[in-house]
PDB file of N, CA and C in Angstrom:
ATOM      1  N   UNK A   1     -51.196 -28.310  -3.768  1.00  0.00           N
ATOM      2  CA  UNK A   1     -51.387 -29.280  -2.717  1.00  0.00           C
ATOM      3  C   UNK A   1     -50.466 -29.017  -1.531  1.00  0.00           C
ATOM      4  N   UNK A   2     -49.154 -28.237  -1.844  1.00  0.00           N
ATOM      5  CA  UNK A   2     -48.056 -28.460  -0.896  1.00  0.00           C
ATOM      6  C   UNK A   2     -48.887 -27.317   0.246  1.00  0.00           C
ATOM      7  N   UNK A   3     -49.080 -26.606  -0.586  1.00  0.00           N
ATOM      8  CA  UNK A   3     -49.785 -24.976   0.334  1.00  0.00           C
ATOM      9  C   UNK A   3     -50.988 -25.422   1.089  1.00  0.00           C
ATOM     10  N   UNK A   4     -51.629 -26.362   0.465  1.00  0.00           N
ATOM     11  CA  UNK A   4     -52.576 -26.039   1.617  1.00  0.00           C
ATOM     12  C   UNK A   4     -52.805 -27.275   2.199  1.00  0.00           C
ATOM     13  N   UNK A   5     -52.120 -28.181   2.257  1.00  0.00           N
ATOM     14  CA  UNK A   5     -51.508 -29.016   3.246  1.00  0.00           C
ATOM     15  C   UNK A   5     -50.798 -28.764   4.254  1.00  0.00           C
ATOM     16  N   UNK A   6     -49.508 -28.338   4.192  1.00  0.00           N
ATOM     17  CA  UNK A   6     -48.438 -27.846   4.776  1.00  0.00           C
ATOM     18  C   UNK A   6     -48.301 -26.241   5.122  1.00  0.00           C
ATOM     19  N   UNK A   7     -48.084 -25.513   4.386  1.00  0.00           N
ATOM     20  CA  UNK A   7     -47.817 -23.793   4.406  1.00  0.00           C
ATOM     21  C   UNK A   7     -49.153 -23.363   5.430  1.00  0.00           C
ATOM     22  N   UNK A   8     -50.708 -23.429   5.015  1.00  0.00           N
ATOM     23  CA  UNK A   8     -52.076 -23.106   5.362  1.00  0.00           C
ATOM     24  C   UNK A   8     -51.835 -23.606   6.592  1.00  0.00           C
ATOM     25  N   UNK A   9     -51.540 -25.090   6.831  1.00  0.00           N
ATOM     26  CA  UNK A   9     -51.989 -25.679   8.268  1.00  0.00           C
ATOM     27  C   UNK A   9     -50.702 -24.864   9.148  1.00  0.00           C
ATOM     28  N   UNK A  10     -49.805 -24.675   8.646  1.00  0.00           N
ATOM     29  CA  UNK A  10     -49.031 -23.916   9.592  1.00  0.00           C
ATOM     30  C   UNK A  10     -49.059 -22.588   9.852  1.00  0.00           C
ATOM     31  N   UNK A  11     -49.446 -21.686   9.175  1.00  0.00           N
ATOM     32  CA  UNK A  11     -49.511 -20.314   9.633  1.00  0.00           C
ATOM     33  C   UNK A  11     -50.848 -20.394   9.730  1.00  0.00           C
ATOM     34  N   UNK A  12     -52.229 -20.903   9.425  1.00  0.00           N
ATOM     35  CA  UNK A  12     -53.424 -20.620   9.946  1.00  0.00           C
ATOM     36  C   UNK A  12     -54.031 -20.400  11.327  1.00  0.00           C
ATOM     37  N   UNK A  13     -53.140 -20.440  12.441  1.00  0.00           N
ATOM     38  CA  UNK A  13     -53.193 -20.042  13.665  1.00  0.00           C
ATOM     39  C   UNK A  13     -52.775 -18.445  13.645  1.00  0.00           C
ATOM     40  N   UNK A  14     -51.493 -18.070  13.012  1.00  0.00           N
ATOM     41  CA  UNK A  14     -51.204 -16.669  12.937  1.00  0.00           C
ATOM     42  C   UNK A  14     -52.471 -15.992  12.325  1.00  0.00           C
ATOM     43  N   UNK A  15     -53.088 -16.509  11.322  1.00  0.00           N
ATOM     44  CA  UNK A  15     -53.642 -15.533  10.658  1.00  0.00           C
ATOM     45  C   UNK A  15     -54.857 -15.509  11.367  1.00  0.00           C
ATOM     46  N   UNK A  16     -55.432 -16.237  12.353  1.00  0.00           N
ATOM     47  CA  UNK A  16     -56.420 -16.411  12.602  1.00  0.00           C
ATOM     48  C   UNK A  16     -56.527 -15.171  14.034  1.00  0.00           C
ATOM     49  N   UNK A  17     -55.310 -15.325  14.410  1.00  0.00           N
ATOM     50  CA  UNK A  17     -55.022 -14.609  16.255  1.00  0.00           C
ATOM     51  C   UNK A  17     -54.976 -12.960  15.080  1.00  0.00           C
ATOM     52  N   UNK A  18     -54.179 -12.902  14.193  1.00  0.00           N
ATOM     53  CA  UNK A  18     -54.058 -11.689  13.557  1.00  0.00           C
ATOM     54  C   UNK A  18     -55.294 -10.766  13.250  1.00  0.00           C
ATOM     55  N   UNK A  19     -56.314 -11.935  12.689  1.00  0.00           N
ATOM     56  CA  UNK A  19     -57.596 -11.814  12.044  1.00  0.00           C
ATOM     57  C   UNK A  19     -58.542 -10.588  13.728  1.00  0.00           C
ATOM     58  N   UNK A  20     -58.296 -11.756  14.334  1.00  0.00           N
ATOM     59  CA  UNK A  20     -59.236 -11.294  15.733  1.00  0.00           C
ATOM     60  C   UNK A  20     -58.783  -9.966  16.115  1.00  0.00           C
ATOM     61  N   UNK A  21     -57.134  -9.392  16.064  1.00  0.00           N
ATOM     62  CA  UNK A  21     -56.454  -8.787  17.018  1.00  0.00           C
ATOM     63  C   UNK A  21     -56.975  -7.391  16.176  1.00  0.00           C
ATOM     64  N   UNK A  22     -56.673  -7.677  14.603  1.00  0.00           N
ATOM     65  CA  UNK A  22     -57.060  -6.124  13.324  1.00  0.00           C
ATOM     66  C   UNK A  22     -58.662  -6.223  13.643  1.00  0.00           C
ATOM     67  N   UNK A  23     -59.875  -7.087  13.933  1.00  0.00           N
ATOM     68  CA  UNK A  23     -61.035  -6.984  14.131  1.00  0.00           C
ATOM     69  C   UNK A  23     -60.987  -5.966  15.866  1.00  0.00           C
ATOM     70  N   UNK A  24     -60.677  -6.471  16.789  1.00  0.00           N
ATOM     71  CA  UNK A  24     -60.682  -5.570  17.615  1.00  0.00           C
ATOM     72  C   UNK A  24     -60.654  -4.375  17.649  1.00  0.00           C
ATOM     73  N   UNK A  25     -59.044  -3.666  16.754  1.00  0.00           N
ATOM     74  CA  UNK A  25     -58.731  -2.578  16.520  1.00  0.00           C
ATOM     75  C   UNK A  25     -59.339  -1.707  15.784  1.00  0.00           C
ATOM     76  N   UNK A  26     -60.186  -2.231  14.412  1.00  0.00           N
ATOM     77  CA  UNK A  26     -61.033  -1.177  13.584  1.00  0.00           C
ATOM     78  C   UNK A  26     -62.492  -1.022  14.134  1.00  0.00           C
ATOM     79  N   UNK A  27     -62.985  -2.215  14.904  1.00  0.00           N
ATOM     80  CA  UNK A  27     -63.941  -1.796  15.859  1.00  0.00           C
ATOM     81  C   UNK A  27     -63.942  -0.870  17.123  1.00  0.00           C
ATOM     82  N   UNK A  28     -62.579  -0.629  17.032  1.00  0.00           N
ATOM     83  CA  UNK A  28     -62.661   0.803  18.213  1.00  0.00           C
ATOM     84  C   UNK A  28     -61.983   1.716  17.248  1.00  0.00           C
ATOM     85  N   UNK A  29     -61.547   1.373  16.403  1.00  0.00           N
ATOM     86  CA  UNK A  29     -60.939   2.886  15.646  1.00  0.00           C
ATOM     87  C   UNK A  29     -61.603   3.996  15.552  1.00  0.00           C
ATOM     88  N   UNK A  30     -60.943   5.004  16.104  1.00  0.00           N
ATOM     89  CA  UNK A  30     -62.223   6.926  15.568  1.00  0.00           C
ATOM     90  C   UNK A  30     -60.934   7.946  15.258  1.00  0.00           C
ATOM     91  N   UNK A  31     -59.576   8.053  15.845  1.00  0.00           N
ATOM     92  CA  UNK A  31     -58.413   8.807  15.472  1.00  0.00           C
ATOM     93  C   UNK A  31     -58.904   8.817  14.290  1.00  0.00           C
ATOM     94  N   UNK A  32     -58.418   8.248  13.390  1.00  0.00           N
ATOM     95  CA  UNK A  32     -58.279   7.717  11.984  1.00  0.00           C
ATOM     96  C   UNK A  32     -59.175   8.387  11.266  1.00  0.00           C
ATOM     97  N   UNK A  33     -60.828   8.108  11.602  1.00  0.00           N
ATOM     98  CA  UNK A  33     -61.949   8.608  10.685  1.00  0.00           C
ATOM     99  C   UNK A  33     -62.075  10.503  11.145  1.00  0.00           C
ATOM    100  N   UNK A  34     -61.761  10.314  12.645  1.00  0.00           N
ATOM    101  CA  UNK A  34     -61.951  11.699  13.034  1.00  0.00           C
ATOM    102  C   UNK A  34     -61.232  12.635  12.464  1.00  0.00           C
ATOM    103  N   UNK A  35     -59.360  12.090  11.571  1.00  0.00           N
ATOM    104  CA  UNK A  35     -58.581  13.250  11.427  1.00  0.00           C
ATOM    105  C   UNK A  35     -59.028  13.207   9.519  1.00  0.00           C
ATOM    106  N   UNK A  36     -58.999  12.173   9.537  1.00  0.00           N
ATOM    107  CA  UNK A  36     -59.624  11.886   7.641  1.00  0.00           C
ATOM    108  C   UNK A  36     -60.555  12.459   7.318  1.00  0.00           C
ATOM    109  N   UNK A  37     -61.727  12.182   7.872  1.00  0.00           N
ATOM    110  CA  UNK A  37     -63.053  12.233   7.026  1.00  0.00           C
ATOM    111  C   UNK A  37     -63.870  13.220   8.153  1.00  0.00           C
ATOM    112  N   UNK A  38     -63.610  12.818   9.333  1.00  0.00           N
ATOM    113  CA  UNK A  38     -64.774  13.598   9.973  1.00  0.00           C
ATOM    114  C   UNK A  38     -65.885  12.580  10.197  1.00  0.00           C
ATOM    115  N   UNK A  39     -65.847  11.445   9.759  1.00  0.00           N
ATOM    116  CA  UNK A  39     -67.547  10.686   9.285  1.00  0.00           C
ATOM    117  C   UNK A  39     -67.853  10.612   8.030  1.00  0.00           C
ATOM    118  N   UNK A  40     -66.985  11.137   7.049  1.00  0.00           N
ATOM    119  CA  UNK A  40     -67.244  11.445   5.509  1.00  0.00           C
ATOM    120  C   UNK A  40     -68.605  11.797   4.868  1.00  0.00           C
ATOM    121  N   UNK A  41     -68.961  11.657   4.260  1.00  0.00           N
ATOM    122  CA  UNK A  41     -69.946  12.338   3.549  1.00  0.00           C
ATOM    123  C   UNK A  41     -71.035  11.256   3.573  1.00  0.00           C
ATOM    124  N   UNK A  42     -72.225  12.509   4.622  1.00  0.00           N
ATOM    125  CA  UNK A  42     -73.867  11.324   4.821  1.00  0.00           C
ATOM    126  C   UNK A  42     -73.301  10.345   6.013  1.00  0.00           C
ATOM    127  N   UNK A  43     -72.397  10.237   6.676  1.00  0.00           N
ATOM    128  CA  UNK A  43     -71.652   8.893   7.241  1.00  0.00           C
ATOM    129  C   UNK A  43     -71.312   7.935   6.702  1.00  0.00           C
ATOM    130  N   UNK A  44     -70.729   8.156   5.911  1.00  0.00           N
ATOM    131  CA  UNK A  44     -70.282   7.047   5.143  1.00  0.00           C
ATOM    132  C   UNK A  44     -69.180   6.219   5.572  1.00  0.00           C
ATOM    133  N   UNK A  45     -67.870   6.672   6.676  1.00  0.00           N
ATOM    134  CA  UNK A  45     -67.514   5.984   6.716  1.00  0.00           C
ATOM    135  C   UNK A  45     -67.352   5.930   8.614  1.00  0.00           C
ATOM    136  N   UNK A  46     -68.421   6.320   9.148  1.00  0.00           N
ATOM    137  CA  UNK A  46     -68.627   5.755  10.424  1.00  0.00           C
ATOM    138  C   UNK A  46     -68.166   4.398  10.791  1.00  0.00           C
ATOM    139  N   UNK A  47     -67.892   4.401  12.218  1.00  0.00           N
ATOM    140  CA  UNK A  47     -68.192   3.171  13.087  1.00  0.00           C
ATOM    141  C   UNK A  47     -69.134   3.087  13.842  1.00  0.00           C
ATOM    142  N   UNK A  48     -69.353   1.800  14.532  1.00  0.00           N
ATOM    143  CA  UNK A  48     -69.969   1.917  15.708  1.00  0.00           C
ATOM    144  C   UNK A  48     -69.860   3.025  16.799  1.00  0.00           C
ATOM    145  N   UNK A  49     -67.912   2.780  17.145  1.00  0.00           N
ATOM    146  CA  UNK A  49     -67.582   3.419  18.054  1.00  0.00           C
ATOM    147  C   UNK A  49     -67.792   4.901  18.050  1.00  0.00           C
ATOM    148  N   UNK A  50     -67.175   5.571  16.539  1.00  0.00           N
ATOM    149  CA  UNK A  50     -67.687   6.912  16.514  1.00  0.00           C
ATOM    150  C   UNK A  50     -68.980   6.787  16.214  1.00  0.00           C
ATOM    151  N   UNK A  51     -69.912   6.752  15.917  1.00  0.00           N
ATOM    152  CA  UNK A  51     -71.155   7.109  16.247  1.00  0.00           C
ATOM    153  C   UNK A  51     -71.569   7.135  17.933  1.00  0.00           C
ATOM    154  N   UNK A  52     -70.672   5.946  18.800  1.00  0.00           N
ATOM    155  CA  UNK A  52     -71.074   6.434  20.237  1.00  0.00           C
ATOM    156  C   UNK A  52     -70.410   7.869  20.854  1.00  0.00           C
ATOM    157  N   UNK A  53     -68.994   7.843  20.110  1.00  0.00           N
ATOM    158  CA  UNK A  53     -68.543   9.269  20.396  1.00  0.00           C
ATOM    159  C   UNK A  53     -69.230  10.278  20.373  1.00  0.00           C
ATOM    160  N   UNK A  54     -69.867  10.525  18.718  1.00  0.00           N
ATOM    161  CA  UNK A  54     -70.237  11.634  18.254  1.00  0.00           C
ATOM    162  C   UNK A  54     -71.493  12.032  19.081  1.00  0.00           C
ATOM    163  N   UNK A  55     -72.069  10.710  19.406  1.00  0.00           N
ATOM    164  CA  UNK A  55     -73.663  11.266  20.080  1.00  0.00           C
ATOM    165  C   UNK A  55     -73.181  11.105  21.611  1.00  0.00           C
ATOM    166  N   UNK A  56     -71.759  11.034  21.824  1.00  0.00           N
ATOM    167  CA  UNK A  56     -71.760  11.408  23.911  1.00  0.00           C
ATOM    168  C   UNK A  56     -71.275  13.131  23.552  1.00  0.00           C
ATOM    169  N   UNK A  57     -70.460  13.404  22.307  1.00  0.00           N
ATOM    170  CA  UNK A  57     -70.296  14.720  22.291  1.00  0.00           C
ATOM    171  C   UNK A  57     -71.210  15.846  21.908  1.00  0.00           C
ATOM    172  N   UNK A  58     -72.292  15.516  21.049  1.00  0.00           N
ATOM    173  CA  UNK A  58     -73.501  15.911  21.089  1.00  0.00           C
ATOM    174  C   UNK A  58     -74.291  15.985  22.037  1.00  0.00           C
ATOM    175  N   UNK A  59     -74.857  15.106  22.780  1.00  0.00           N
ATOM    176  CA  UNK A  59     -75.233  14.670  23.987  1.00  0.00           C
ATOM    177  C   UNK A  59     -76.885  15.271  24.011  1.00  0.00           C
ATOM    178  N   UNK A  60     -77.384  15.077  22.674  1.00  0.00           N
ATOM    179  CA  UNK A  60     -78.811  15.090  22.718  1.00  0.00           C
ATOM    180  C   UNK A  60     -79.640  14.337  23.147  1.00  0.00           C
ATOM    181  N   UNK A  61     -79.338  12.950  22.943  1.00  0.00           N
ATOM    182  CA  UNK A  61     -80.603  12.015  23.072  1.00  0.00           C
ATOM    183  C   UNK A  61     -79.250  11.113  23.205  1.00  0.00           C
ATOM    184  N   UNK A  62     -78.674  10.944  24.710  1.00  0.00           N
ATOM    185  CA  UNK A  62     -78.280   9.644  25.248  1.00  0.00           C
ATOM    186  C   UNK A  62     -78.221   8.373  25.513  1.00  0.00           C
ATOM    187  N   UNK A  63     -79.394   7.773  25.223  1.00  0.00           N
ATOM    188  CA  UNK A  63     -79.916   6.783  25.177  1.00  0.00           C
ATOM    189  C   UNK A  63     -79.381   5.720  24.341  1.00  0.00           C
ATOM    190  N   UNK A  64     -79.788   5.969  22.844  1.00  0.00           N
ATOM    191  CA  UNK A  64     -79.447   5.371  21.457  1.00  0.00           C
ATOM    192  C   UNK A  64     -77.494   4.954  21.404  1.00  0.00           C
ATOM    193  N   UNK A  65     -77.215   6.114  22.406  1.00  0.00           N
ATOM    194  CA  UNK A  65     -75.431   5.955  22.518  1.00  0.00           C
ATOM    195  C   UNK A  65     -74.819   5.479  23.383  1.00  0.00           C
ATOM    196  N   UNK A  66     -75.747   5.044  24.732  1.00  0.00           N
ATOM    197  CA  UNK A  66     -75.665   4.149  25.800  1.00  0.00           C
ATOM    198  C   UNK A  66     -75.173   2.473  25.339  1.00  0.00           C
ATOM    199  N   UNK A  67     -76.952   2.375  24.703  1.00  0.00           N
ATOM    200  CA  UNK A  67     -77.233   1.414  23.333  1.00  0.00           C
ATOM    201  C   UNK A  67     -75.926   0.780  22.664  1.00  0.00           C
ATOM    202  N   UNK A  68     -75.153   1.816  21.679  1.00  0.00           N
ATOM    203  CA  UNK A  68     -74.776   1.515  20.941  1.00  0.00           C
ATOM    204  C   UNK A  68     -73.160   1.310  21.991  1.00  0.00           C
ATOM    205  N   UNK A  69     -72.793   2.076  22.777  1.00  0.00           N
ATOM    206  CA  UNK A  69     -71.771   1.813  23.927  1.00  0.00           C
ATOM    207  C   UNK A  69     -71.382   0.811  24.617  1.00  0.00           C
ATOM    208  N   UNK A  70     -72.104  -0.540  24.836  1.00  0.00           N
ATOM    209  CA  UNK A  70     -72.735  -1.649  25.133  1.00  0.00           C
ATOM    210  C   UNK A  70     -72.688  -2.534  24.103  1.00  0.00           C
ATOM    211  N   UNK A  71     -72.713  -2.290  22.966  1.00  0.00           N
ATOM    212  CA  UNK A  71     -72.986  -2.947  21.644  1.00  0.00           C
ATOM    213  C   UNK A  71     -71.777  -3.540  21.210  1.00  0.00           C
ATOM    214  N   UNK A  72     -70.875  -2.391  21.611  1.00  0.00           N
ATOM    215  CA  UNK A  72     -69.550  -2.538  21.253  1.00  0.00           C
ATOM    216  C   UNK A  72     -68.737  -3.187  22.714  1.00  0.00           C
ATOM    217  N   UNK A  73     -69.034  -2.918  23.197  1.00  0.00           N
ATOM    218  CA  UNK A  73     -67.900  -3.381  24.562  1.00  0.00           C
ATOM    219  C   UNK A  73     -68.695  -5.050  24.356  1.00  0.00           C
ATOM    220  N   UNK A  74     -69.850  -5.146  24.063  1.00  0.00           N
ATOM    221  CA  UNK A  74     -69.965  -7.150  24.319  1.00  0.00           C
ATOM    222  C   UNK A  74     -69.128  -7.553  23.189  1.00  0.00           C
ATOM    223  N   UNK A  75     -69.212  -6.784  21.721  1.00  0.00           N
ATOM    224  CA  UNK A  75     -68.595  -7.733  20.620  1.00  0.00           C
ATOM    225  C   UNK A  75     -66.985  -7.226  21.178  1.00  0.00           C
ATOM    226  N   UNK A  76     -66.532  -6.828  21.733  1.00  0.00           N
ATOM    227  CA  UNK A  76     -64.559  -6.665  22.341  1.00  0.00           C
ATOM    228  C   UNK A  76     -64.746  -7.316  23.108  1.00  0.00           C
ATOM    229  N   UNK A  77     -65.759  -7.792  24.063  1.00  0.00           N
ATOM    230  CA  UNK A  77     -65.358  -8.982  25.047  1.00  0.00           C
ATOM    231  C   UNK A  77     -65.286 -10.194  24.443  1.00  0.00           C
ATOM    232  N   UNK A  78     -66.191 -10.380  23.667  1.00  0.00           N
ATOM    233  CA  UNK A  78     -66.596 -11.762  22.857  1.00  0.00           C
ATOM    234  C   UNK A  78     -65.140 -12.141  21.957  1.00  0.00           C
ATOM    235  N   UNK A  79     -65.004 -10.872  21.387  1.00  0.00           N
ATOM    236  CA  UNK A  79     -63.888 -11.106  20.670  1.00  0.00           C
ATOM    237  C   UNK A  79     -62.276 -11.475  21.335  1.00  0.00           C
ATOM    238  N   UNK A  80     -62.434 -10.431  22.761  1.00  0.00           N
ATOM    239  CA  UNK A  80     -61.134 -11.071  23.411  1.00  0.00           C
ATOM    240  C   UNK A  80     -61.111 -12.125  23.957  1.00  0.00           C
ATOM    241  N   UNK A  81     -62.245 -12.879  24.264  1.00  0.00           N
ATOM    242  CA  UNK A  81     -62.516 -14.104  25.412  1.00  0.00           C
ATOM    243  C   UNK A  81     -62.392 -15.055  23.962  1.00  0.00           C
ATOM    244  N   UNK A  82     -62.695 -14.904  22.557  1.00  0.00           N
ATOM    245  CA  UNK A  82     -62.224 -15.860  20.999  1.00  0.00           C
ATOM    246  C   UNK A  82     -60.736 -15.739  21.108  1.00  0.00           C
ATOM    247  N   UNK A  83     -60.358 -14.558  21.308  1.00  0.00           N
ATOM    248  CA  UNK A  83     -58.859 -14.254  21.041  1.00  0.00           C
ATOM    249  C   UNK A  83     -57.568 -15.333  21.954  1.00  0.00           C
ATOM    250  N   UNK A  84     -58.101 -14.856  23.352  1.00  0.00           N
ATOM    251  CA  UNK A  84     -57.425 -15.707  24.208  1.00  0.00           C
ATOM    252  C   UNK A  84     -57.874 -17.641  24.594  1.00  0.00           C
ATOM    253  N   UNK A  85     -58.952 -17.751  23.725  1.00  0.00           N
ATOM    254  CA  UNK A  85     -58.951 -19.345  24.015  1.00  0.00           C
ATOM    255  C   UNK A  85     -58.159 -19.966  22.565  1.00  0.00           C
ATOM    256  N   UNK A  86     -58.155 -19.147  21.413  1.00  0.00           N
ATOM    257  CA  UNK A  86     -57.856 -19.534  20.136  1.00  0.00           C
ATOM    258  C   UNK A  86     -55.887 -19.171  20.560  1.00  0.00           C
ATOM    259  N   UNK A  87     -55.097 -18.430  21.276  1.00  0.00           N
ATOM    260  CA  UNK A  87     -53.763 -18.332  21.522  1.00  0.00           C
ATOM    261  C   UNK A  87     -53.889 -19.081  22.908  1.00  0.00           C
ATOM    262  N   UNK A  88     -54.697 -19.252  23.209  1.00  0.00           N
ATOM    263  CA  UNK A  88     -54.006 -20.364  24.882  1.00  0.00           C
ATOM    264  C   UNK A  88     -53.377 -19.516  25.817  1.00  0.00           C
ATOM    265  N   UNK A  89     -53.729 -18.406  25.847  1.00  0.00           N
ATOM    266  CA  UNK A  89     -52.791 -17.500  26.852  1.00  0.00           C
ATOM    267  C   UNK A  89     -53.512 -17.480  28.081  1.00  0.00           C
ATOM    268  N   UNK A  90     -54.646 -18.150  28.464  1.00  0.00           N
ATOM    269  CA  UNK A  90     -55.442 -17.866  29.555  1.00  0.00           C
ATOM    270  C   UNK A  90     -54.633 -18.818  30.779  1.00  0.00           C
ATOM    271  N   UNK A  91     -54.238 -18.522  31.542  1.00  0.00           N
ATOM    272  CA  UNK A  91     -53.976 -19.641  32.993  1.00  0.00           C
ATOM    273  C   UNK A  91     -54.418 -19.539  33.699  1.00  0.00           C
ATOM    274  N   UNK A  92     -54.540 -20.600  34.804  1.00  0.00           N
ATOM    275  CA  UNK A  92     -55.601 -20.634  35.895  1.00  0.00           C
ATOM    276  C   UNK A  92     -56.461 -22.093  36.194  1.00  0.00           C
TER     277      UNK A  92
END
Protein backbone atom coordinates (compact mmCIF):
# COMPACT_ATOMS: atom_id res chain seq x y z
CA UNK A 1 0.00 0.00 0.00
CA UNK A 2 2.89 2.36 1.10
CA UNK A 3 4.43 1.93 -2.66
CA UNK A 4 1.85 2.63 -4.51
CA UNK A 5 0.38 5.31 -2.70
CA UNK A 6 3.35 7.23 -1.87
CA UNK A 7 6.79 5.84 -3.65
CA UNK A 8 4.55 5.29 -7.42
CA UNK A 9 2.80 8.74 -7.06
CA UNK A 10 6.13 10.25 -6.57
CA UNK A 11 8.53 9.07 -9.03
CA UNK A 12 5.74 8.33 -11.71
CA UNK A 13 6.49 11.61 -13.42
CA UNK A 14 10.31 10.49 -13.71
CA UNK A 15 9.46 7.38 -15.13
CA UNK A 16 7.06 8.62 -17.36
CA UNK A 17 9.50 11.80 -18.95
CA UNK A 18 12.21 8.74 -18.87
CA UNK A 19 9.72 6.40 -20.64
CA UNK A 20 9.20 9.13 -23.61
CA UNK A 21 12.97 10.33 -23.67
CA UNK A 22 14.42 6.00 -24.12
CA UNK A 23 11.19 5.86 -26.73
CA UNK A 24 12.64 8.70 -28.75
CA UNK A 25 16.13 7.36 -28.68
CA UNK A 26 15.54 3.61 -29.90
CA UNK A 27 13.27 5.04 -32.51
CA UNK A 28 16.17 6.76 -34.10
CA UNK A 29 18.75 4.29 -33.06
CA UNK A 30 20.95 2.63 -36.29
CA UNK A 31 24.86 3.06 -34.69
CA UNK A 32 23.98 0.26 -32.52
CA UNK A 33 22.18 -2.24 -35.07
CA UNK A 34 24.61 -1.04 -37.85
CA UNK A 35 27.92 -2.01 -35.74
CA UNK A 36 26.04 -5.34 -34.11
CA UNK A 37 24.02 -6.98 -36.45
CA UNK A 38 24.05 -5.20 -39.67
CA UNK A 39 20.01 -5.74 -39.61
CA UNK A 40 20.61 -9.31 -38.29
CA UNK A 41 19.42 -12.14 -39.89
CA UNK A 42 16.14 -11.79 -42.56
CA UNK A 43 15.87 -8.22 -40.59
CA UNK A 44 15.29 -9.19 -37.69
CA UNK A 45 16.38 -6.65 -35.78
CA UNK A 46 15.64 -3.52 -37.95
CA UNK A 47 14.09 -0.19 -37.24
CA UNK A 48 12.10 2.06 -38.83
CA UNK A 49 14.90 4.43 -39.01
CA UNK A 50 17.39 1.94 -40.49
CA UNK A 51 15.25 0.65 -42.91
CA UNK A 52 14.97 4.51 -44.11
CA UNK A 53 18.78 4.52 -44.06
CA UNK A 54 19.35 1.37 -45.75
CA UNK A 55 16.90 2.17 -48.68
CA UNK A 56 18.43 6.16 -49.01
CA UNK A 57 21.81 4.10 -49.26
CA UNK A 58 20.55 1.73 -51.70
CA UNK A 59 18.61 4.25 -53.38
CA UNK A 60 16.52 1.95 -55.60
CA UNK A 61 13.04 2.69 -55.20
CA UNK A 62 12.88 6.05 -53.08
CA UNK A 63 9.65 6.38 -52.52
CA UNK A 64 8.73 3.55 -49.84
CA UNK A 65 11.85 5.49 -47.81
CA UNK A 66 10.48 8.95 -48.27
CA UNK A 67 7.29 7.09 -46.75
CA UNK A 68 8.87 5.58 -44.11
CA UNK A 69 11.20 9.06 -43.41
CA UNK A 70 8.01 10.93 -42.56
CA UNK A 71 6.72 8.07 -40.54
CA UNK A 72 9.26 8.57 -38.21
CA UNK A 73 9.86 12.31 -37.93
CA UNK A 74 5.65 12.64 -37.07
CA UNK A 75 5.95 9.84 -34.25
CA UNK A 76 9.48 12.23 -32.76
CA UNK A 77 7.33 15.16 -33.08
CA UNK A 78 4.33 13.66 -31.42
CA UNK A 79 6.51 12.24 -29.01
CA UNK A 80 8.46 15.51 -28.23
CA UNK A 81 5.36 17.85 -28.25
CA UNK A 82 4.03 14.45 -25.20
CA UNK A 83 7.45 14.96 -23.81
CA UNK A 84 7.44 18.69 -23.26
CA UNK A 85 3.69 19.17 -22.12
CA UNK A 86 4.10 16.01 -19.64
CA UNK A 87 7.75 18.08 -18.06
CA UNK A 88 6.21 21.68 -18.43
CA UNK A 89 9.25 22.95 -20.07
CA UNK A 90 7.35 24.77 -22.82
CA UNK A 91 7.13 28.85 -22.18
CA UNK A 92 5.44 31.33 -23.93
Amino acid sequence: MKFRYVTLTEILPTLGSTALTLSIMYLTLMTLIIVMTGGGPLGSTTTLSFEAFRGTVQAVNIGPTAVVSIVVLIINVALGALYTRLTGRVTG
